[in-house]
Protein backbone atom coordinates (compact mmCIF):
# COMPACT_ATOMS: atom_id res chain seq x y z
CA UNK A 1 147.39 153.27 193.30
CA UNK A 2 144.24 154.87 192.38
CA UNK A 3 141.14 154.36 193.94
CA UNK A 4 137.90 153.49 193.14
CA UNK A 5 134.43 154.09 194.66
CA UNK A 6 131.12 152.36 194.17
CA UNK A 7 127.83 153.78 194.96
CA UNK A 8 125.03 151.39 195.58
CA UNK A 9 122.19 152.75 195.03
CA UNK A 10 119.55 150.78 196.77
CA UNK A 11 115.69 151.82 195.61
CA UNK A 12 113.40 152.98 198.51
CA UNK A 13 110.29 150.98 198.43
CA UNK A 14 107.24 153.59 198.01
CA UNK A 15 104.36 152.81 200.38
CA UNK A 16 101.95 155.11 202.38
CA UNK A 17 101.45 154.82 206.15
CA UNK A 18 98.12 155.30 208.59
CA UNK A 19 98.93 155.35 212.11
CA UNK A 20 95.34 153.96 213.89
CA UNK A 21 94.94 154.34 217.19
CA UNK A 22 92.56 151.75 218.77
CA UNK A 23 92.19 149.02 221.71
CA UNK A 24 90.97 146.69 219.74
CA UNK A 25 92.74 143.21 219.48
CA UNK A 26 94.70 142.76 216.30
CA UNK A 27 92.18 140.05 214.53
CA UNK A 28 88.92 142.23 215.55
CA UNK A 29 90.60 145.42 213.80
CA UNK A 30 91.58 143.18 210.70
CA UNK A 31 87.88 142.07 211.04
CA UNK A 32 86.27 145.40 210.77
CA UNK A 33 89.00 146.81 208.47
CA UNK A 34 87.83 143.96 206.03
CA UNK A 35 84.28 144.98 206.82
CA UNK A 36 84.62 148.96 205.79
CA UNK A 37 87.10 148.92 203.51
CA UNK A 38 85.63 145.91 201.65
CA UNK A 39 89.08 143.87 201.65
CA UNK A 40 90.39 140.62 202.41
CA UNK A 41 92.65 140.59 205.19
CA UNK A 42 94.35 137.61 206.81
CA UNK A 43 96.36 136.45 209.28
CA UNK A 44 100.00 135.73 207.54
CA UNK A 45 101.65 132.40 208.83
CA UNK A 46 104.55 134.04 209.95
CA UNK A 47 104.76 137.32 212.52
CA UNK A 48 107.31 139.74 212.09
CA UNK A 49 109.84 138.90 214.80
CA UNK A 50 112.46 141.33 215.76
CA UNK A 51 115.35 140.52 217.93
CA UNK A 52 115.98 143.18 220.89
CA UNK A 53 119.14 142.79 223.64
CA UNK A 54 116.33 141.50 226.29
CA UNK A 55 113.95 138.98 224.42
CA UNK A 56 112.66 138.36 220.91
CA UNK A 57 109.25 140.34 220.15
CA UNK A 58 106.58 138.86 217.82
CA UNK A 59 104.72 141.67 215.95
CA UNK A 60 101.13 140.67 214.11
CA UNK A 61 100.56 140.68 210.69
CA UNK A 62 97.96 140.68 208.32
CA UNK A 63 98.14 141.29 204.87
CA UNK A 64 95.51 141.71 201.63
CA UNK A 65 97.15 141.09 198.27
CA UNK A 66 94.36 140.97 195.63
CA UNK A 67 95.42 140.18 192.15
CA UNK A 68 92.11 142.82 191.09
CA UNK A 69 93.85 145.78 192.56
CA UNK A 70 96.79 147.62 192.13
CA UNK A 71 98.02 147.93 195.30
CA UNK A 72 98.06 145.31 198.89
CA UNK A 73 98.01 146.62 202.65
CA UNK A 74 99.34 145.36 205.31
CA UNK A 75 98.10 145.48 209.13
CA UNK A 76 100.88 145.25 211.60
CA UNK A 77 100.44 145.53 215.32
CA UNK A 78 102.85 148.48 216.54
CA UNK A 79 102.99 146.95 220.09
CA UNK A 80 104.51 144.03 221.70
CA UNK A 81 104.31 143.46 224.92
CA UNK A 82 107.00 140.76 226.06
CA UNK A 83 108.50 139.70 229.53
CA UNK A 84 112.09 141.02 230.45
CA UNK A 85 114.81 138.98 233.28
CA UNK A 86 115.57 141.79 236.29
CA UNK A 87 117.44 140.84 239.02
CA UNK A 88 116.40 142.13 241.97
CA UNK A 89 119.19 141.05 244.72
CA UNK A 90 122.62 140.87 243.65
CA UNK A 91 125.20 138.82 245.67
CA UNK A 92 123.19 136.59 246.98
CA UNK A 93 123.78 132.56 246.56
CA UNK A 94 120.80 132.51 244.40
CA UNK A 95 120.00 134.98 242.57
CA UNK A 96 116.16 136.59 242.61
CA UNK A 97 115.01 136.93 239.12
CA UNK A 98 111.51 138.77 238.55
CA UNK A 99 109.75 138.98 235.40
CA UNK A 100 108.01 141.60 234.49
CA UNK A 101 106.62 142.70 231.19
CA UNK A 102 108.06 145.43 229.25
CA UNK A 103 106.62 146.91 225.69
CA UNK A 104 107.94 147.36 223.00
CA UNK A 105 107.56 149.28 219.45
CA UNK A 106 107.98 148.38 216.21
CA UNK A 107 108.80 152.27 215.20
CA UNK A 108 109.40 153.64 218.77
CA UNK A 109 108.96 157.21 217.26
CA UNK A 110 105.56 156.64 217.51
CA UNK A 111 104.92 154.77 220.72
CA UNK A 112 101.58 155.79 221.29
CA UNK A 113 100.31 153.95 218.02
CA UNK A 114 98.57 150.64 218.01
CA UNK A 115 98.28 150.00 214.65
CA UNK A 116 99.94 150.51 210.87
CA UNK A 117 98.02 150.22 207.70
CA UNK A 118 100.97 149.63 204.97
CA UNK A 119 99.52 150.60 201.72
CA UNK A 120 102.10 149.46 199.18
CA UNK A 121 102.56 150.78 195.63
CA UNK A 122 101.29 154.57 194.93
CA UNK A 123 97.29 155.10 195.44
CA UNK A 124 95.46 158.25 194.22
CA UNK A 125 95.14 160.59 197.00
CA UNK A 126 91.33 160.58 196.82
CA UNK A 127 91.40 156.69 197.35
CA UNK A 128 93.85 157.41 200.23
CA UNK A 129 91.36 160.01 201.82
CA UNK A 130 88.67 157.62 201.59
CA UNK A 131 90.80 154.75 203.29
CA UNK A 132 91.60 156.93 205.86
CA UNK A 133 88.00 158.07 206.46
CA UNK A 134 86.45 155.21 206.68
CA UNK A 135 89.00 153.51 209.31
CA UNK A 136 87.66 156.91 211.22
CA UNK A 137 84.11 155.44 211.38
CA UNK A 138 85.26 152.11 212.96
CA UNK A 139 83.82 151.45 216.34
CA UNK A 140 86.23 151.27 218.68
CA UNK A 141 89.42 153.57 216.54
CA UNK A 142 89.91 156.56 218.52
CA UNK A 143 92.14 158.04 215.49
CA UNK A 144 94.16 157.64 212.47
CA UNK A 145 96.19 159.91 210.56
CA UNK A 146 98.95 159.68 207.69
CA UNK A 147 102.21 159.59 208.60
CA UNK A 148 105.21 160.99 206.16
CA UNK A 149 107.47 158.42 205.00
CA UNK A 150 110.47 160.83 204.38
CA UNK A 151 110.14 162.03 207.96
CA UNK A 152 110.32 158.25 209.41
CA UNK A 153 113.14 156.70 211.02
CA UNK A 154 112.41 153.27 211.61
CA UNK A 155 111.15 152.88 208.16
CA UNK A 156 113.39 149.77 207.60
CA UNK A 157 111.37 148.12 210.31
CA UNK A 158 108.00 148.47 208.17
CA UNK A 159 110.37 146.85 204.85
CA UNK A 160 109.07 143.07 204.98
CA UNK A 161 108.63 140.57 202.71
C-alpha cells in the first residue's frame, strides 16, 4: 500500500509585541494608553481565560479596532493572580486545606512583564518607534521594549479572537 502524507500548512498570524512594565491597574494603563497614543481602548466583554491543572485564570483585555486605521491593538494583562487548594496535614480525619494565592503568566517566559500591547497587522517601523516611545513617557511605566515574535514560545497564548 502506498502512503500518503499531508502537510497543513497553517499561516502564522503577523503581529508585533511591547512588553510594558508598570504597576498600574489594567483600566488606568488602558486609560493613559488611550490618552498618549490617541486611541480608543475598551474593556472587551469577555477575558481571556486559560485553564491551568490548579484553577482557571482570567487574563484582562482591552482591545482598539478602528475602522480609520490599518491596524488594532490589544492590551492584555500578563499577570493573574488566582488562589490555589494546599493541604497542609495529611491523614488526618479532616483534612486542613489553606488557600493561598499563586500567580500566574500568560507567556511565563517573561514573568516579570505586566503588560502586552498586541499590535496586529504590519505597522511601519517609524509608527512602531513612536508607539513605543510614547508608552515610555507614561507616568507610572517603568519600561517597555519590543519583543521578537520568532523568538516567543507561548505565542499561541497571545492568538485570540
Amino acid at each position: 500500500m502506498q502512503s500518503h502524507k499531508m502537510l497543513l500548512e497553517v499561516e502564522d498570524e503577523h503581529f508585533n509585541l511591547i512588553a510594558i512594565y508598570s504597576s498600574l491597574e489594567g483600566y488606568k494603563m488602558a486609560y493613559f494608553l488611550n490618552k498618549y497614543l490617541k486611541v480608543r481602548l475598551e474593556r472587551e466583554r469577555i477575558d481571556i481565560d486559560f485553564n491551568h491543572a490548579e484553577y482557571n485564570a482570567l487574563y484582562a483585555l482591552f482591545s482598539h479596532k478602528d475602522p480609520n486605521s490599518y491596524y488594532s491593538l490589544d492590551l492584555v494583562a500578563n499577570k493573574f493572580k488566582g488562589k490555589t487548594k494546599k493541604i497542609l496535614s495529611s491523614g488526618s480525619l479532616f483534612e486542613e486545606e489553606e488557600l493561598s494565592p499563586q500567580e500566574v503568566n500568560l507567556i511565563p517566559e517573561y514573568n516579570k512583564v505586566d503588560y502586552f500591547l498586541k499590535i496586529s497587522e504590519e505597522i511601519q517601523p517609524k509608527e512602531f518607534n513612536r508607539i513605543l516611545n510614547k508608552i515610555g513617557q507614561i507616568p507610572g511605566v517603568q519600561g517597555a521594549y519590543a519583543i521578537e515574535i520568532e523568538n516567543l514560545k507561548s505565542k499561541q497564548n497571545l492568538i485570540f479572537e
